[in-house]
PDB file of N, CA and C in Angstrom:
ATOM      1  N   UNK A   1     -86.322-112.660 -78.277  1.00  0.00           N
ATOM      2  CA  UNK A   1     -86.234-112.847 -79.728  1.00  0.00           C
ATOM      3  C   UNK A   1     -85.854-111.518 -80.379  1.00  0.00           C
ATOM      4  N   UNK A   2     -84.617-111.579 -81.054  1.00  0.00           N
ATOM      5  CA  UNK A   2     -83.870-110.398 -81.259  1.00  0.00           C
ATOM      6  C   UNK A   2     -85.186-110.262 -82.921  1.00  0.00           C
ATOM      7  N   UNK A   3     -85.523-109.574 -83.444  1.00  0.00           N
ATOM      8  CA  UNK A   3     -86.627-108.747 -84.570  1.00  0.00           C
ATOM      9  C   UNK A   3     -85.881-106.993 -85.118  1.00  0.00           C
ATOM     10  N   UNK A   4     -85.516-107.402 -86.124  1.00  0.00           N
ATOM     11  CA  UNK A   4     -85.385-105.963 -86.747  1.00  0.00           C
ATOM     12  C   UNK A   4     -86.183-105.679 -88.297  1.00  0.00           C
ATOM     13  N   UNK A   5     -86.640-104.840 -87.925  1.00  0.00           N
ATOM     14  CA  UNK A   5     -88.030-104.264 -89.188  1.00  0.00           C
ATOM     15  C   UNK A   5     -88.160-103.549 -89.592  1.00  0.00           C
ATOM     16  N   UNK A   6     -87.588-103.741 -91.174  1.00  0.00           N
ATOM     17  CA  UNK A   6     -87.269-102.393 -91.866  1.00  0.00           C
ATOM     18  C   UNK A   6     -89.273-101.737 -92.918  1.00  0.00           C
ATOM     19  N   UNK A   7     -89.135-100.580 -92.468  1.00  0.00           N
ATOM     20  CA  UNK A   7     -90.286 -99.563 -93.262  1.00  0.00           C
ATOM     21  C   UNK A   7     -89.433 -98.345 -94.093  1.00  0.00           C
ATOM     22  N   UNK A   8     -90.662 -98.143 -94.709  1.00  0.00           N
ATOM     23  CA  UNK A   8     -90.358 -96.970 -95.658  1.00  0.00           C
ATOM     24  C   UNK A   8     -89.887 -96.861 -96.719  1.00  0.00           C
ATOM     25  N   UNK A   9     -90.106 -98.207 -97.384  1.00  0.00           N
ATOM     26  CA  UNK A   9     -89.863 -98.098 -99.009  1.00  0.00           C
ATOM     27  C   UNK A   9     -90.769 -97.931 -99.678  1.00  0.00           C
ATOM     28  N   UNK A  10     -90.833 -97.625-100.924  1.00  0.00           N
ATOM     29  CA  UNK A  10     -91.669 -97.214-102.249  1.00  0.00           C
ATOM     30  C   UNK A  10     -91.387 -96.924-103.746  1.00  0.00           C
ATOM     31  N   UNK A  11     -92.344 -96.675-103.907  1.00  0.00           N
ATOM     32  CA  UNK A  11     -91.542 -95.774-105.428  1.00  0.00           C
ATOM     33  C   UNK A  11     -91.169 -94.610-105.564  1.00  0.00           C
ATOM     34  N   UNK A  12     -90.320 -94.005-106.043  1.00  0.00           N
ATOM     35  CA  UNK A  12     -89.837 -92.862-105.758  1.00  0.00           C
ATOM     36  C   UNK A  12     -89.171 -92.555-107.159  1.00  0.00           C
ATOM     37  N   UNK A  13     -90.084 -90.630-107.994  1.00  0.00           N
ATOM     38  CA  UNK A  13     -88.807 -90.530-109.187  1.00  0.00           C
ATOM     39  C   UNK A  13     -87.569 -89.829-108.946  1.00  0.00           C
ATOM     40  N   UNK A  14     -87.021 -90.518-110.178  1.00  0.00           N
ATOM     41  CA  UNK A  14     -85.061 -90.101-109.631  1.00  0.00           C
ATOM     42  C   UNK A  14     -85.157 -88.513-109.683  1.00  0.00           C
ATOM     43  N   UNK A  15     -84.285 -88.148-108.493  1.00  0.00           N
ATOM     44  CA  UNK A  15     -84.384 -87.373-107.951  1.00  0.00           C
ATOM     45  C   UNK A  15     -84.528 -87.143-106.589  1.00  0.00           C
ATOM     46  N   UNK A  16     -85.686 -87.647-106.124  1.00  0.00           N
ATOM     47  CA  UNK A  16     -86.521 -88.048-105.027  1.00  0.00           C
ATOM     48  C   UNK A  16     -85.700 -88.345-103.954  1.00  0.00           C
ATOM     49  N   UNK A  17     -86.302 -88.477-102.637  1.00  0.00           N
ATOM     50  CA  UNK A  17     -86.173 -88.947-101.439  1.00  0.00           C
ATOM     51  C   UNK A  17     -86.896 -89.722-100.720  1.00  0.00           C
ATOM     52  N   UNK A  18     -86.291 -90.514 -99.905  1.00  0.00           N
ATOM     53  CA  UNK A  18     -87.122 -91.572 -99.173  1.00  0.00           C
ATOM     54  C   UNK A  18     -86.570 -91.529 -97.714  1.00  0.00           C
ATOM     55  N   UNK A  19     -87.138 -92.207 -96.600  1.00  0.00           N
ATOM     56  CA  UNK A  19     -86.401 -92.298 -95.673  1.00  0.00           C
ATOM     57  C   UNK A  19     -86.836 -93.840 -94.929  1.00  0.00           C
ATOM     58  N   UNK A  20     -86.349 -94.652 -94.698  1.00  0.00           N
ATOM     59  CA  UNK A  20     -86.416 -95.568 -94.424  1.00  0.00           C
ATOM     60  C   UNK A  20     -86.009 -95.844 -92.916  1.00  0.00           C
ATOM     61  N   UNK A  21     -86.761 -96.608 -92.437  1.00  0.00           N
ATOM     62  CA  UNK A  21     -86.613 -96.664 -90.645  1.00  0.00           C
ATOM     63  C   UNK A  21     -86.287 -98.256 -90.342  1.00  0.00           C
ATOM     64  N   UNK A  22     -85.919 -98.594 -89.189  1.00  0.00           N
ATOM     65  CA  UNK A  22     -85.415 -99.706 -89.351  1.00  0.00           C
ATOM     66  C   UNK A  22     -85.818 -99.779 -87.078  1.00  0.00           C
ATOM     67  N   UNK A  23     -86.949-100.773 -87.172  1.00  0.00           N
ATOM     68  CA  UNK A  23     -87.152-100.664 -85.769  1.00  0.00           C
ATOM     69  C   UNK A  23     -86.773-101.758 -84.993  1.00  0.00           C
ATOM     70  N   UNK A  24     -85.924-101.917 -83.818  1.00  0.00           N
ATOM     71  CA  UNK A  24     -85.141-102.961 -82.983  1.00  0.00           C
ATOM     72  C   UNK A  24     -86.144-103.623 -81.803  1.00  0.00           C
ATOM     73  N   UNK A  25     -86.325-104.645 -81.825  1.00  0.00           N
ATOM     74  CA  UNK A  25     -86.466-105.510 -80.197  1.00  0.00           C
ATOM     75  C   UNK A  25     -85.717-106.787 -80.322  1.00  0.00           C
ATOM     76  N   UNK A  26     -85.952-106.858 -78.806  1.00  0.00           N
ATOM     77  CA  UNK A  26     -84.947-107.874 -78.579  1.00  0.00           C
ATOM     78  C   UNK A  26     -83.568-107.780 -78.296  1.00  0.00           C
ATOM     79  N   UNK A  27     -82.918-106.539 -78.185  1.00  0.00           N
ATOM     80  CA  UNK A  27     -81.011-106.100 -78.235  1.00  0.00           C
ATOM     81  C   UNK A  27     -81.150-104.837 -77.788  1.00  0.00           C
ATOM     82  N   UNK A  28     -80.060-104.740 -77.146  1.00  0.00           N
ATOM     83  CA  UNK A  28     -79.656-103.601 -75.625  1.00  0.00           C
ATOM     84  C   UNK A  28     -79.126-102.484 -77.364  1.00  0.00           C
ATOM     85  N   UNK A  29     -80.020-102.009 -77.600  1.00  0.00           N
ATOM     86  CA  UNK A  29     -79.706-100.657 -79.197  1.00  0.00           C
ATOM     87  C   UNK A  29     -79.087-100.272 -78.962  1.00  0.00           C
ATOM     88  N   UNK A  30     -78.681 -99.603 -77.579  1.00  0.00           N
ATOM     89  CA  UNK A  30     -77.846 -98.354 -77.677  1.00  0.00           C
ATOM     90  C   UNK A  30     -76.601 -99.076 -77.449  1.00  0.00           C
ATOM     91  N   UNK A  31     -76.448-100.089 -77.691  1.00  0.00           N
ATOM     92  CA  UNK A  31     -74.534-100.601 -77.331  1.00  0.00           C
ATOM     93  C   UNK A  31     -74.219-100.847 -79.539  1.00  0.00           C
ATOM     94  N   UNK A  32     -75.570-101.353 -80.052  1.00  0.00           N
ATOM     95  CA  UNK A  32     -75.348-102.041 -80.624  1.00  0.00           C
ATOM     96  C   UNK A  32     -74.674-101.217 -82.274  1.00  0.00           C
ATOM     97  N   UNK A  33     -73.965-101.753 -82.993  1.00  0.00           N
ATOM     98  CA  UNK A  33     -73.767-101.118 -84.569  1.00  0.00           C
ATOM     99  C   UNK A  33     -74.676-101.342 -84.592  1.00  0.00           C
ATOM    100  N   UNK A  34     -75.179-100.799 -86.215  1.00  0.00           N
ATOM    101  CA  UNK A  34     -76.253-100.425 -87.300  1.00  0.00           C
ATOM    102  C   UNK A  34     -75.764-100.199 -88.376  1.00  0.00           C
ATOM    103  N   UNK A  35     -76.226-101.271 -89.369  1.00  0.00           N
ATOM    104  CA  UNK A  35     -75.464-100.703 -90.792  1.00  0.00           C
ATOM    105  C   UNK A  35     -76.865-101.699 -91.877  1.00  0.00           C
ATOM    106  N   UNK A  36     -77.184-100.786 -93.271  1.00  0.00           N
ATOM    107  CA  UNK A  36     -78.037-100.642 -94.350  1.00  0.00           C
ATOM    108  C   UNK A  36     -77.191-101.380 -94.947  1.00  0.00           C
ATOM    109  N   UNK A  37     -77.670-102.730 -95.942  1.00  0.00           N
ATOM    110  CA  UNK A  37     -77.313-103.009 -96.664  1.00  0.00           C
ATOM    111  C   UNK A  37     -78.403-102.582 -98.072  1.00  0.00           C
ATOM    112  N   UNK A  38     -77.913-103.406 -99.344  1.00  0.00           N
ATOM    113  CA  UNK A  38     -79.223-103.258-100.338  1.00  0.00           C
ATOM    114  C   UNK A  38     -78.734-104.187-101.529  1.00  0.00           C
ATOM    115  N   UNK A  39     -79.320-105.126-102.093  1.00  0.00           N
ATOM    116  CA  UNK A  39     -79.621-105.857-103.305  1.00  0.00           C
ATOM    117  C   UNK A  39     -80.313-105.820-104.074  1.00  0.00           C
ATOM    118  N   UNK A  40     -79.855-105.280-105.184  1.00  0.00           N
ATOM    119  CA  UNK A  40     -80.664-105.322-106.648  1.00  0.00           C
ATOM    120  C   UNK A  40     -80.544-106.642-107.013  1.00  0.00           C
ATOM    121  N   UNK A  41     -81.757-106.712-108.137  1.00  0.00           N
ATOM    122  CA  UNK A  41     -81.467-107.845-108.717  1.00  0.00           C
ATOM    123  C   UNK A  41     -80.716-108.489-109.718  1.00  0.00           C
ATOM    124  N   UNK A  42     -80.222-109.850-109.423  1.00  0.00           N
ATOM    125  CA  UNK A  42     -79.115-110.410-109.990  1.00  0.00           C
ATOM    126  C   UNK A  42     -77.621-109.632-109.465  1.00  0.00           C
ATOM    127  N   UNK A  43     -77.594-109.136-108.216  1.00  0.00           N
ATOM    128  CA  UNK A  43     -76.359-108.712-107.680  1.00  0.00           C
ATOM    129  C   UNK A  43     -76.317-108.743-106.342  1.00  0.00           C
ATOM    130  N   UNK A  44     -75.069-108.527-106.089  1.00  0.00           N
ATOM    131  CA  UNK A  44     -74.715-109.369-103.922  1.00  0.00           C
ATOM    132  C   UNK A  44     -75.410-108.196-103.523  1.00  0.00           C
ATOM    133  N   UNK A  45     -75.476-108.588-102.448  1.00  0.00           N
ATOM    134  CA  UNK A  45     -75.813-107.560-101.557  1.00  0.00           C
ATOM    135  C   UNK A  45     -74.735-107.040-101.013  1.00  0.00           C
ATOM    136  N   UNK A  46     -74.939-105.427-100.712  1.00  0.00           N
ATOM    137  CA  UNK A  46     -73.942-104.284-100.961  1.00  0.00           C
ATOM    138  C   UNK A  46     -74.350-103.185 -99.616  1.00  0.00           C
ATOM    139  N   UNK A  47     -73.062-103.267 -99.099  1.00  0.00           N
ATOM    140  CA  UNK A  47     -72.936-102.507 -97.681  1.00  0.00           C
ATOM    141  C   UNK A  47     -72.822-101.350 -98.670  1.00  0.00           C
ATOM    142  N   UNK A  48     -74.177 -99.977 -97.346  1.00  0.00           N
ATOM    143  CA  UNK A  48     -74.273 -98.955 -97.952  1.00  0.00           C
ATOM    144  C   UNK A  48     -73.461 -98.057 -96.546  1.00  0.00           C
ATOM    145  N   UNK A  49     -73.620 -98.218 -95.521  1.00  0.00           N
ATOM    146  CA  UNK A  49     -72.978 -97.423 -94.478  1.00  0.00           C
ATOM    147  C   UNK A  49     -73.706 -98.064 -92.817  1.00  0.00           C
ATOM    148  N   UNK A  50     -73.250 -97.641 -92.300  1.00  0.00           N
ATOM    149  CA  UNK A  50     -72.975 -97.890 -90.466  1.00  0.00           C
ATOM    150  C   UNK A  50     -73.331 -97.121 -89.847  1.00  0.00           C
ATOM    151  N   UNK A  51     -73.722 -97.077 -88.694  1.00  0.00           N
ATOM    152  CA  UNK A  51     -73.575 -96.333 -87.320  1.00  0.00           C
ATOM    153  C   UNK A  51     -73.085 -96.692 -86.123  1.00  0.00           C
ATOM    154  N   UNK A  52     -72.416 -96.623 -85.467  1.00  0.00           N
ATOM    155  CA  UNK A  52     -71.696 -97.099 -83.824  1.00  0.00           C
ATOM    156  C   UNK A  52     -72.845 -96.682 -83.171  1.00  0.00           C
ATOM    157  N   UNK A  53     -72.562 -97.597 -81.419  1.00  0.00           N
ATOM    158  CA  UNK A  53     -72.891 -96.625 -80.618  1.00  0.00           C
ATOM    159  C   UNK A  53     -72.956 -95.363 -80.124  1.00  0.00           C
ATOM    160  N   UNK A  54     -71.450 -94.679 -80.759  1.00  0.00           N
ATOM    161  CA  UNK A  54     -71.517 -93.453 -80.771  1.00  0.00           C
ATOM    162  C   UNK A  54     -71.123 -92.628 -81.788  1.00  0.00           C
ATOM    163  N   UNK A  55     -72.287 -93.129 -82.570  1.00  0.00           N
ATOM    164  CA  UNK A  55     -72.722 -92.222 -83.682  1.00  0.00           C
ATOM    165  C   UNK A  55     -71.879 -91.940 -84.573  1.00  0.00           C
ATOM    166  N   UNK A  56     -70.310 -92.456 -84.668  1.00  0.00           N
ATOM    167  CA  UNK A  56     -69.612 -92.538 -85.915  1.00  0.00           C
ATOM    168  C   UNK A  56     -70.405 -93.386 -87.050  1.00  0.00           C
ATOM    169  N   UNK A  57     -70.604 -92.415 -88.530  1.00  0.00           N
ATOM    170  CA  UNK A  57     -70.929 -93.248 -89.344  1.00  0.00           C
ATOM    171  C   UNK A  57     -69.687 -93.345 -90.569  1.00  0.00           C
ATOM    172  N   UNK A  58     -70.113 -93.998 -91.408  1.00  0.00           N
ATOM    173  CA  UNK A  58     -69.259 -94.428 -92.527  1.00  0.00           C
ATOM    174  C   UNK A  58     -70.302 -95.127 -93.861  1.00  0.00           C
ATOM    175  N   UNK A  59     -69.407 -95.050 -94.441  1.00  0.00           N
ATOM    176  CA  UNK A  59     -70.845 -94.688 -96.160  1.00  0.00           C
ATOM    177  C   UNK A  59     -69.767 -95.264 -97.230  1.00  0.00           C
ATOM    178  N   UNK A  60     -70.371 -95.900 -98.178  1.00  0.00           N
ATOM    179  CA  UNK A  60     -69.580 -96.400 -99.379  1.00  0.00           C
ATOM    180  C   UNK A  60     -69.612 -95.376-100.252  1.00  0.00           C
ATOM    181  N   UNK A  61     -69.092 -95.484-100.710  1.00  0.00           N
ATOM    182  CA  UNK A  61     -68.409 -94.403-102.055  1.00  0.00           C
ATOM    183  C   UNK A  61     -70.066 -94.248-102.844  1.00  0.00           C
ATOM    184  N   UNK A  62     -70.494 -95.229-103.255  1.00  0.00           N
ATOM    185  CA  UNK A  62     -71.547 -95.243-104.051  1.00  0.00           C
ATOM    186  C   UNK A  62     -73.026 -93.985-103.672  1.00  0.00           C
ATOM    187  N   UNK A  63     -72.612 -93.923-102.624  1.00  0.00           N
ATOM    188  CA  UNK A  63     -74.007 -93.551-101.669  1.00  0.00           C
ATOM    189  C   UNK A  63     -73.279 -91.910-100.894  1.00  0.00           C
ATOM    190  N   UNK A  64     -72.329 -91.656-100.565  1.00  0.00           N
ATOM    191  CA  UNK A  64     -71.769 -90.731 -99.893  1.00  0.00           C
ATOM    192  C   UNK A  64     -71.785 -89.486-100.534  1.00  0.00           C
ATOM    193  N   UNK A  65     -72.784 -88.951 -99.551  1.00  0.00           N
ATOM    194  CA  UNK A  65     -73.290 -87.248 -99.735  1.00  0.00           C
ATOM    195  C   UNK A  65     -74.641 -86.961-100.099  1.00  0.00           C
ATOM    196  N   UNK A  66     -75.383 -88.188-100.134  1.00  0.00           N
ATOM    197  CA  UNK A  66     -76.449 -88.561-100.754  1.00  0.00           C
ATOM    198  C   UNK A  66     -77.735 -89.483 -99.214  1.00  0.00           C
ATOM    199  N   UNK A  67     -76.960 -90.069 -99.288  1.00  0.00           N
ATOM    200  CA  UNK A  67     -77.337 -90.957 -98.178  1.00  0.00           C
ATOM    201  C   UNK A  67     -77.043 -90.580 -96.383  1.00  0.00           C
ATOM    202  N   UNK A  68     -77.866 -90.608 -95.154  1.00  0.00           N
ATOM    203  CA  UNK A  68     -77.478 -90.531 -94.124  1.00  0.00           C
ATOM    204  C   UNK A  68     -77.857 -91.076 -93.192  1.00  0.00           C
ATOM    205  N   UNK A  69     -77.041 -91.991 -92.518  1.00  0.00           N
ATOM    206  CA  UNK A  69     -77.363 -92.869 -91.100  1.00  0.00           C
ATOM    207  C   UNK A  69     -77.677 -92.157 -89.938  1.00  0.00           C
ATOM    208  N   UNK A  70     -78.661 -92.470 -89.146  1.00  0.00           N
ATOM    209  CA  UNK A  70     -78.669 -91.872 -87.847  1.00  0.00           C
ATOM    210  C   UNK A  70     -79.794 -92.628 -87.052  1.00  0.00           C
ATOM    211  N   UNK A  71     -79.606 -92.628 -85.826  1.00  0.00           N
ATOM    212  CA  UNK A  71     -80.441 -93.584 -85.042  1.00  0.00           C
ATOM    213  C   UNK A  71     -80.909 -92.460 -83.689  1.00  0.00           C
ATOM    214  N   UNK A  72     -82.042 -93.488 -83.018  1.00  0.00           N
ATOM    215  CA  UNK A  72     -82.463 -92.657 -82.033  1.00  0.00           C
ATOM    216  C   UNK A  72     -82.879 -93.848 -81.182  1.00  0.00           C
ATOM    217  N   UNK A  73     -82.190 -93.709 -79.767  1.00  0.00           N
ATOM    218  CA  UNK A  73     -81.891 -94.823 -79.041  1.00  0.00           C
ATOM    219  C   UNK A  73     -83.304 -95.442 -77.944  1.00  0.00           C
ATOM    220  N   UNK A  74     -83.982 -93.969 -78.051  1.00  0.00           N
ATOM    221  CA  UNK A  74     -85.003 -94.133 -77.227  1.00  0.00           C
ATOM    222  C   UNK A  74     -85.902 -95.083 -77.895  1.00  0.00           C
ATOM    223  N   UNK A  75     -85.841 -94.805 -79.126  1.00  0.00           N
ATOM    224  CA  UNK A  75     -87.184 -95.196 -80.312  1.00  0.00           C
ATOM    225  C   UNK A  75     -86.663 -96.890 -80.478  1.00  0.00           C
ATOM    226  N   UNK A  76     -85.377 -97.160 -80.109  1.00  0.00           N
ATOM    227  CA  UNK A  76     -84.867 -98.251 -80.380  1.00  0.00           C
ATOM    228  C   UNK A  76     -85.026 -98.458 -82.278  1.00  0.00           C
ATOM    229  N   UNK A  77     -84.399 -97.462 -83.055  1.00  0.00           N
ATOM    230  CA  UNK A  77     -84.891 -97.504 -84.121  1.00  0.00           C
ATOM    231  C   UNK A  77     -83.492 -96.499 -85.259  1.00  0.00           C
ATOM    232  N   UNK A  78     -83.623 -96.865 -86.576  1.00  0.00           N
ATOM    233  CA  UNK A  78     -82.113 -96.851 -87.435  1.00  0.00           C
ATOM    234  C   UNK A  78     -82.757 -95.866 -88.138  1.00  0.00           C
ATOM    235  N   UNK A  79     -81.864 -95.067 -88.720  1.00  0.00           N
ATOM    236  CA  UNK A  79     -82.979 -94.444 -89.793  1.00  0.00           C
ATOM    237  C   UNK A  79     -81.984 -94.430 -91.338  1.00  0.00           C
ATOM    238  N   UNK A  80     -82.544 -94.240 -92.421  1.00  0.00           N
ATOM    239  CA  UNK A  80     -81.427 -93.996 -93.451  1.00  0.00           C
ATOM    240  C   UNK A  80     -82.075 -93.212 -94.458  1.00  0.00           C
ATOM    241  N   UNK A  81     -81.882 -91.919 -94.530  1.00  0.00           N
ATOM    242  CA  UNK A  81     -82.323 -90.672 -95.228  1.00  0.00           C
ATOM    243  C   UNK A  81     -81.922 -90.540 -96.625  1.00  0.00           C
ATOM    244  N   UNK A  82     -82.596 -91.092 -97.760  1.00  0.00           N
ATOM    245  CA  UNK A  82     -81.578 -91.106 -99.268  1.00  0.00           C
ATOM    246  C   UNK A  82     -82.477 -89.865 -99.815  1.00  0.00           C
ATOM    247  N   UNK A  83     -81.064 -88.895-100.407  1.00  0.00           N
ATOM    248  CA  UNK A  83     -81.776 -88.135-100.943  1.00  0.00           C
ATOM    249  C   UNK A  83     -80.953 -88.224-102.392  1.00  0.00           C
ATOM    250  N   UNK A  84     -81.460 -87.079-103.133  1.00  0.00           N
ATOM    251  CA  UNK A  84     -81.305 -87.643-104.770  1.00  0.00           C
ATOM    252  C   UNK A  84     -80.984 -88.861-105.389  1.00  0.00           C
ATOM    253  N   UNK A  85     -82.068 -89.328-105.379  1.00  0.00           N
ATOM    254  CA  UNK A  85     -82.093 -90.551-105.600  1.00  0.00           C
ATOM    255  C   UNK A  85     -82.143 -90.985-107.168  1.00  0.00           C
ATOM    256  N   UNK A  86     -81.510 -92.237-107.294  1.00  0.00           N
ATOM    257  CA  UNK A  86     -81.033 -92.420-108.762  1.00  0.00           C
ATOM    258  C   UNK A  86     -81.764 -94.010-108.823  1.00  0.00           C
ATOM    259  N   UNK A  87     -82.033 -93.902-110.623  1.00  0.00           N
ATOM    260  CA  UNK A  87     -82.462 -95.418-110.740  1.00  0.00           C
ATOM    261  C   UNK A  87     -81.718 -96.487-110.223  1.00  0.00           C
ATOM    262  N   UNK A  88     -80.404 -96.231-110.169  1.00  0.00           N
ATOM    263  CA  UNK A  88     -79.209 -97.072-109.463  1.00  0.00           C
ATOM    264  C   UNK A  88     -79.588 -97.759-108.284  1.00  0.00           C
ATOM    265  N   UNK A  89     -80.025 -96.586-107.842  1.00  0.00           N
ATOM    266  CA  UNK A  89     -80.435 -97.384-106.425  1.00  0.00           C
ATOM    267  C   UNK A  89     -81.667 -98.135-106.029  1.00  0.00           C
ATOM    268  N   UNK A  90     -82.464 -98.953-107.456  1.00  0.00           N
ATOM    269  CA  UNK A  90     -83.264 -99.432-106.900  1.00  0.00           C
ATOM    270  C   UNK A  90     -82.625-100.543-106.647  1.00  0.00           C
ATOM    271  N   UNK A  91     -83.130-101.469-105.200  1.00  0.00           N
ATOM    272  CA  UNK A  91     -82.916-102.289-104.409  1.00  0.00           C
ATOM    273  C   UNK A  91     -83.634-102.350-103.423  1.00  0.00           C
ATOM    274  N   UNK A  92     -83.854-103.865-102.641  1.00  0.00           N
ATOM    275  CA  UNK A  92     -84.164-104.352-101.686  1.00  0.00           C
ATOM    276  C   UNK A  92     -83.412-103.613-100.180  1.00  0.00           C
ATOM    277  N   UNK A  93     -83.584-102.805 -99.533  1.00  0.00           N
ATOM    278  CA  UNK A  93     -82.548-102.592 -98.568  1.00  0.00           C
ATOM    279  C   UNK A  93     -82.516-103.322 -97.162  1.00  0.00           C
ATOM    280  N   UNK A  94     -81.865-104.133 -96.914  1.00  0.00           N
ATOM    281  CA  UNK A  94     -81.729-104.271 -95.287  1.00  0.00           C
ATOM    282  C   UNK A  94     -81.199-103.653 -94.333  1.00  0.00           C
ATOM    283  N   UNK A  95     -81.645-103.916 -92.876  1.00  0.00           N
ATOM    284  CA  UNK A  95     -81.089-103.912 -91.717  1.00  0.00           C
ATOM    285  C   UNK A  95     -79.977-104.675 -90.775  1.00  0.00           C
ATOM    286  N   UNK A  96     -79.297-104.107 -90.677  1.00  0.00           N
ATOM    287  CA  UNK A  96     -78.324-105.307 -89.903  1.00  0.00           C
ATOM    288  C   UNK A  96     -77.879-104.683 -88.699  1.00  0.00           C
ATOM    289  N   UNK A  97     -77.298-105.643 -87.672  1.00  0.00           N
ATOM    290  CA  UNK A  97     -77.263-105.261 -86.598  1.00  0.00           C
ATOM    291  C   UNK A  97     -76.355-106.174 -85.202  1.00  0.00           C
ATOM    292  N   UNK A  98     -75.456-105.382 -84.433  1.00  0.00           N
ATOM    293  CA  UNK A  98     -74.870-106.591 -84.097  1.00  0.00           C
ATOM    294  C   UNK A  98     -73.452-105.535 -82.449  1.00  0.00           C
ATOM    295  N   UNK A  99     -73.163-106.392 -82.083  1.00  0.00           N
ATOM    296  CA  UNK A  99     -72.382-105.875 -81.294  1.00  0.00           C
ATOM    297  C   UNK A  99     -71.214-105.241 -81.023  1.00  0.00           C
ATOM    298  N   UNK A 100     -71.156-105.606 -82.564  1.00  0.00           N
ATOM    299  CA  UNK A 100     -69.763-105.054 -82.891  1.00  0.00           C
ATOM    300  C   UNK A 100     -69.963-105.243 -84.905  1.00  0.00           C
ATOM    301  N   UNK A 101     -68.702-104.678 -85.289  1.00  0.00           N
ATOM    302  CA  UNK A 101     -68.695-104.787 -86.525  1.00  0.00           C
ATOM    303  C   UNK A 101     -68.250-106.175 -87.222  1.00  0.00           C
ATOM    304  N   UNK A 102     -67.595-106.959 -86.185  1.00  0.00           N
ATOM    305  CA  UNK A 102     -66.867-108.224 -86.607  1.00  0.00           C
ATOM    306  C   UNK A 102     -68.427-109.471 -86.537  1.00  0.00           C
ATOM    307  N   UNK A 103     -69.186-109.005 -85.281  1.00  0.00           N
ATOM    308  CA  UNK A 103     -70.753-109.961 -85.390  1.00  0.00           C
ATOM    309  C   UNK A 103     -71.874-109.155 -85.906  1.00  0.00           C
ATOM    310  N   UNK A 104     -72.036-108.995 -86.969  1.00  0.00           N
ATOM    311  CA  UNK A 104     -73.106-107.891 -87.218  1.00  0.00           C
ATOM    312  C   UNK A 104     -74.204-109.393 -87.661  1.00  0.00           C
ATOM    313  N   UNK A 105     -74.964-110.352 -86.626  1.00  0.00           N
ATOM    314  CA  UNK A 105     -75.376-111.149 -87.108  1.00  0.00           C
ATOM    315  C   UNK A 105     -77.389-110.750 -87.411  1.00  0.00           C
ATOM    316  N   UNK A 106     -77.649-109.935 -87.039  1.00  0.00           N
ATOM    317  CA  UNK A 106     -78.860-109.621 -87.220  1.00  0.00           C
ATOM    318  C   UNK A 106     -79.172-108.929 -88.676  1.00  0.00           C
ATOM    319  N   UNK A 107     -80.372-109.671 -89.065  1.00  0.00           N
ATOM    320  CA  UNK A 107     -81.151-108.949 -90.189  1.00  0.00           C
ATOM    321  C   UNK A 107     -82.484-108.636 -90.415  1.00  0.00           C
ATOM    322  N   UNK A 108     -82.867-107.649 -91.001  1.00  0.00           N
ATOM    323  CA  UNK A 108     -84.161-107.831 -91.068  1.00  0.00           C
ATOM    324  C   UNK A 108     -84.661-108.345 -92.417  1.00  0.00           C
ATOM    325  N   UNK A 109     -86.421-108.046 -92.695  1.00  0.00           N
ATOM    326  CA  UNK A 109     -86.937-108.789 -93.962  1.00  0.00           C
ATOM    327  C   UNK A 109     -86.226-108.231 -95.339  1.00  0.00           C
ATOM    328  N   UNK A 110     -85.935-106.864 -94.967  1.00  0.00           N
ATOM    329  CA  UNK A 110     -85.828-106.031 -96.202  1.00  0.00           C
ATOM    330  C   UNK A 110     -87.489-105.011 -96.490  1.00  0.00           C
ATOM    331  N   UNK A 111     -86.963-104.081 -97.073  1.00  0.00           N
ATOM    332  CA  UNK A 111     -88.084-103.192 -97.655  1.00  0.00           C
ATOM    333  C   UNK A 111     -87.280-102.745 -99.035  1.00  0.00           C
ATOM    334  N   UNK A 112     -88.337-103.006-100.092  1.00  0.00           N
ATOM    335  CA  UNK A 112     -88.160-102.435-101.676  1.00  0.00           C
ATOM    336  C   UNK A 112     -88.364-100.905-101.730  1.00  0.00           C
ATOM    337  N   UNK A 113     -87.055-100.557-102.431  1.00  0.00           N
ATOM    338  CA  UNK A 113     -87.021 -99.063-102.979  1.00  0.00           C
ATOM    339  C   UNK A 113     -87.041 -99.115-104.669  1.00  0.00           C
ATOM    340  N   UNK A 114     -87.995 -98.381-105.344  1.00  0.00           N
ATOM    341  CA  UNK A 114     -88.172 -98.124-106.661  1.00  0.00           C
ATOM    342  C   UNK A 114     -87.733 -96.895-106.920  1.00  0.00           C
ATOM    343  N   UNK A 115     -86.445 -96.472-107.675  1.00  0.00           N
ATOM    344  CA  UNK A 115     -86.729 -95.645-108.286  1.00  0.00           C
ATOM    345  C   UNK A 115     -87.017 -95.123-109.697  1.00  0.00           C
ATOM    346  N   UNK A 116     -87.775 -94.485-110.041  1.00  0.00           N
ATOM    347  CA  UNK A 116     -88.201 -94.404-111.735  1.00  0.00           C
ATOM    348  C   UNK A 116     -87.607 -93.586-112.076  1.00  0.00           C
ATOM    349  N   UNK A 117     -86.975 -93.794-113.301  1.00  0.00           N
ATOM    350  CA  UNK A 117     -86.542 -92.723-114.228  1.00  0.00           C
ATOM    351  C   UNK A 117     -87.337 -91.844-115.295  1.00  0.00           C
TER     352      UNK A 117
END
């Protein structure tokens, strides 16, 4: 039973940092992508960036220079490091996950990020 479980949200004032972890069972991690999504409310949900198996990442405009993907294969686990953080970014963030970028069919519950202004 493939399970991905995102931690490490809260409230946080703008400015702030959070880091959010995202832990895998069930899927061979180290073959697999990794990519953060996040939904505010009353809006789609919004690809924030990726990781490959080998560690190429990629970041939306919105989030880039601010935000950073990185995983650790042993831990079987995603990580996503937001720093200066803006009310903008409060949202629900998910996990996704998959064998490639074309099946990224895994998700997790989501974890809420607050940020206050």
């Amino acid at each position: 039973q493939v399970q991905l479980v995102e931690s490490g949200g809260g409230l946080v004032q703008n400015g702030g940092s959070l880091r959010l972890s995202c832990q895998a069972s069930g899927i061979s991690f180290s073959i697999y992508v990794l990519a953060w999504y996040r939904q505010a409310p009353g809006k789609q949900r919004e690809f924030i960036g990726s990781i490959t198996a080998g560690r190429s990442t990629n970041y939306s405009d919105s989030v880039k220079g601010r935000f950073t993907i990185s995983r650790d294969n042993a831990k079987e686990t995603v990580y996503l490091q937001m720093n200066s953080l803006k009310p903008e970014d409060t949202a629900v963030y998910y996990c996704n996950g998959g064998r490639s970028i074309a099946t990224m069919r895994y998700w997790g519950q989501g974890t809420q990020v607050t940020v206050s202004s």
